[in-house]
Every structure is written in structure tokens, then in C-alpha cells.
C-alpha atoms as a PDB file:
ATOM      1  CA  UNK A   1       0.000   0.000   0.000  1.00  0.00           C
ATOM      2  CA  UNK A   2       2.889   2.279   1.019  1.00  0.00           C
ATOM      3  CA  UNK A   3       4.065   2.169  -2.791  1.00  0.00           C
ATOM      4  CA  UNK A   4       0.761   2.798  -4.314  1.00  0.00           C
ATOM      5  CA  UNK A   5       0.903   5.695  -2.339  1.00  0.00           C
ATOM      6  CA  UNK A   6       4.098   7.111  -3.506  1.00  0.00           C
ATOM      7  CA  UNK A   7       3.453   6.059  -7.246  1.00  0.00           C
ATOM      8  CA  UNK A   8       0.402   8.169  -6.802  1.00  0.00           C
ATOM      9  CA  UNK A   9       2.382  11.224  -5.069  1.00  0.00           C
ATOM     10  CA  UNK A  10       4.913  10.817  -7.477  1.00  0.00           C
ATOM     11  CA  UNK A  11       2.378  10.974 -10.949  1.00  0.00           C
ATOM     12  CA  UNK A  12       0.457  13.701  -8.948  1.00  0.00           C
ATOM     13  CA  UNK A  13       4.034  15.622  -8.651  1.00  0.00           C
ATOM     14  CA  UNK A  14       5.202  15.427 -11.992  1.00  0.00           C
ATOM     15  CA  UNK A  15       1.981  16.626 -13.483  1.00  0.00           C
ATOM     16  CA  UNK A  16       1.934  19.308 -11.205  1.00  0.00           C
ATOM     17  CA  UNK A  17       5.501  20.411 -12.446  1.00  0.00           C
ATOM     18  CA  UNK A  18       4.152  20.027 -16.129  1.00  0.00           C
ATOM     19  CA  UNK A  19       1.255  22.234 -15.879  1.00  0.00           C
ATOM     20  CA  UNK A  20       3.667  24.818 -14.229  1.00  0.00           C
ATOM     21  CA  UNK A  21       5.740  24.915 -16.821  1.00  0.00           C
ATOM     22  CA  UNK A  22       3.038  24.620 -19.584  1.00  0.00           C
ATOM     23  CA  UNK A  23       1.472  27.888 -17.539  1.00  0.00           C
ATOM     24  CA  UNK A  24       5.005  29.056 -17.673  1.00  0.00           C
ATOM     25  CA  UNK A  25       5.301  28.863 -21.718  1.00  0.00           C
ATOM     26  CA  UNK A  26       2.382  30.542 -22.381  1.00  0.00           C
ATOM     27  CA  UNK A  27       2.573  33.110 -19.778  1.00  0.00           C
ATOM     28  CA  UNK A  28       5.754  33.941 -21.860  1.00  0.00           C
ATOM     29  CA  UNK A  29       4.349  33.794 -24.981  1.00  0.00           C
ATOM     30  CA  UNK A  30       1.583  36.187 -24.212  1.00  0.00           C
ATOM     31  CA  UNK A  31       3.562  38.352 -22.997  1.00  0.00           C
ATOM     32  CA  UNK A  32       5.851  38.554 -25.944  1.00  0.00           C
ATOM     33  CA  UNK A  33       2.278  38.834 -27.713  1.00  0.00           C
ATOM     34  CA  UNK A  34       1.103  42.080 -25.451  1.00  0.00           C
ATOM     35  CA  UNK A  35       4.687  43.927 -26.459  1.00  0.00           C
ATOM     36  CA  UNK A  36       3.840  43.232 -30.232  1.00  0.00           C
ATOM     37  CA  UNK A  37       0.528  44.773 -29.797  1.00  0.00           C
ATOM     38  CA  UNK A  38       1.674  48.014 -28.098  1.00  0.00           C
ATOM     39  CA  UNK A  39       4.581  48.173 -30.621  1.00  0.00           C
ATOM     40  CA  UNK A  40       2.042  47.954 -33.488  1.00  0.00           C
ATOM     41  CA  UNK A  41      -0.600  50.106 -31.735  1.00  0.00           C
ATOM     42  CA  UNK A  42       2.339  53.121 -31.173  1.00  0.00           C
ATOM     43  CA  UNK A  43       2.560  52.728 -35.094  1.00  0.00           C
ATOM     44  CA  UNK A  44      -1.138  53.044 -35.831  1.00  0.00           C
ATOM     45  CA  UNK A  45      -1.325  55.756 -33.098  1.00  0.00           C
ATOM     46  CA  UNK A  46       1.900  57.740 -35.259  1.00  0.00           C
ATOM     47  CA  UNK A  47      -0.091  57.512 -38.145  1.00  0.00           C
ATOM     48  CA  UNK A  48      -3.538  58.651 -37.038  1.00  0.00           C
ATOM     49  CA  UNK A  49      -1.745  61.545 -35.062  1.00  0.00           C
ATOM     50  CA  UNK A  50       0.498  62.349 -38.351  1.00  0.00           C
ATOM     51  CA  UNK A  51      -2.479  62.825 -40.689  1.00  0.00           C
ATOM     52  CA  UNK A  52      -5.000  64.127 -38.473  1.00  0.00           C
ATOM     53  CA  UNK A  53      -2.078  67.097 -37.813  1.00  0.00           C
ATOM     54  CA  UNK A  54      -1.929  67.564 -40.964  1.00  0.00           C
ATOM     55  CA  UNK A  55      -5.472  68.038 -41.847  1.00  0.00           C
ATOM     56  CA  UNK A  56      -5.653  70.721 -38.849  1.00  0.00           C
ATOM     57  CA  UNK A  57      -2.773  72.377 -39.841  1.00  0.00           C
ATOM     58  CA  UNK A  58      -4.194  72.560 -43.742  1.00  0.00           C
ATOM     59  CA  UNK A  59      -7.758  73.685 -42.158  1.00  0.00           C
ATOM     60  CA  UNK A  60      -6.287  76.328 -40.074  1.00  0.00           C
ATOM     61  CA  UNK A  61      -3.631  77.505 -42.157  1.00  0.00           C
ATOM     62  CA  UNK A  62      -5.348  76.708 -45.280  1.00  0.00           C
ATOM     63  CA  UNK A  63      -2.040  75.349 -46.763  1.00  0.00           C
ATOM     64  CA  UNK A  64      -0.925  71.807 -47.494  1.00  0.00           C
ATOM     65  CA  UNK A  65       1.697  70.487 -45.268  1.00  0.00           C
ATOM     66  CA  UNK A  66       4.697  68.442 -46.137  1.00  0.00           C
ATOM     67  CA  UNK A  67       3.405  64.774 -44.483  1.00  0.00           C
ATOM     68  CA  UNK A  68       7.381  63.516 -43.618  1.00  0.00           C
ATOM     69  CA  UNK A  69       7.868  66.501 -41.626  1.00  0.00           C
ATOM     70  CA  UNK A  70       3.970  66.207 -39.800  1.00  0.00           C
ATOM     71  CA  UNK A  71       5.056  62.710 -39.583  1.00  0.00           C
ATOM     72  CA  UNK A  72       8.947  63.313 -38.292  1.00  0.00           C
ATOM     73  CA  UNK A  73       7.654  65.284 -35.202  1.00  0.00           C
ATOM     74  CA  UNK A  74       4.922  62.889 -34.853  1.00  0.00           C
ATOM     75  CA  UNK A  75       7.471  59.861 -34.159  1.00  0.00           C
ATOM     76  CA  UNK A  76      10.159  62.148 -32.614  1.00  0.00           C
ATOM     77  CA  UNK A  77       7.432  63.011 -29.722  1.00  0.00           C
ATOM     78  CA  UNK A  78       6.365  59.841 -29.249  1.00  0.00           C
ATOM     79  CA  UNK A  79       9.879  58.398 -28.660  1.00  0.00           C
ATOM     80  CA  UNK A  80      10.265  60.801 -26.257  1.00  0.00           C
ATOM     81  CA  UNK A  81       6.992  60.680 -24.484  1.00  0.00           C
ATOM     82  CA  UNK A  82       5.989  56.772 -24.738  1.00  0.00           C
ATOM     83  CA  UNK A  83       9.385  55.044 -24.539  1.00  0.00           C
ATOM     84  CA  UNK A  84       8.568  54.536 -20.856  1.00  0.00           C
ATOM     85  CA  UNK A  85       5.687  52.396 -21.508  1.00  0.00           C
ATOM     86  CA  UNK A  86       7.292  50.371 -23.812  1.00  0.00           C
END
């Protein structure tokens, strides 16, 4: 009886250790996951910011503006204003 016993702890043990380190893997994986999506939403964010300056500068102005240089500051604030969350 003694042996069923630690057969039993034993399987119980070694599963347990699995599942941690299955929880473990994806843990990690989703987490490389979340830094992809703020990486890709900063970029989406950059462009959206970049055009709609643009289109307020060109409404109150009431000149066109060049885009690379609406889009230059755009990225230029961003790295210094969101690299913390990153």
C-alpha cells in the first residue's frame, strides 16, 4: 500500500511540475504577444496623429503640409513621451 501511495504522489508531482511549466510557456508567450501589440498600436497611433495634424494644420492655415515633416515630429514626440511604456 505504502508504494501505491508514492506512485500516486509521485504521478500527482510530476503533473503538477508540467502544468507549471506549460502555464510558464504561455505566460511567456503572451507576454511577448502584449509587447507586439503596443509596438504595433504606437505605429497606428503615429499615423492617425500624423495625418490628423496635418489636416488641422491645412484647415487652419489653409495650406498643405509636407506629411514627412507632420510625420517626423509625430514619431520624434512619441519616442520621447511613450518610450517609458514600452
Amino acid at each position: 500500500m505504502p508504494t501505491q501511495k508514492k506512485k500516486l504522489d509521485h504521478d500527482i508531482e510530476e503533473k503538477k511540475q508540467k502544468f507549471s511549466s506549460e502555464i510558464e510557456r504561455e505566460l511567456t508567450d503572451i507576454e511577448k504577444e502584449i509587447k507586439s501589440f503596443k509596438k504595433n498600436s504606437i505605429s497606428n497611433i503615429n499615423k492617425i496623429a500624423a495625418e490628423t495634424a496635418a489636416e488641422i494644420i491645412k484647415q487652419t492655415v489653409d495650406t498643405e503640409v509636407n506629411k514627412s515633416n507632420v510625420v517626423a515630429i509625430v514619431e520624434d514626440i512619441t519616442k520621447r513621451k511613450l518610450s517609458k511604456y514600452l
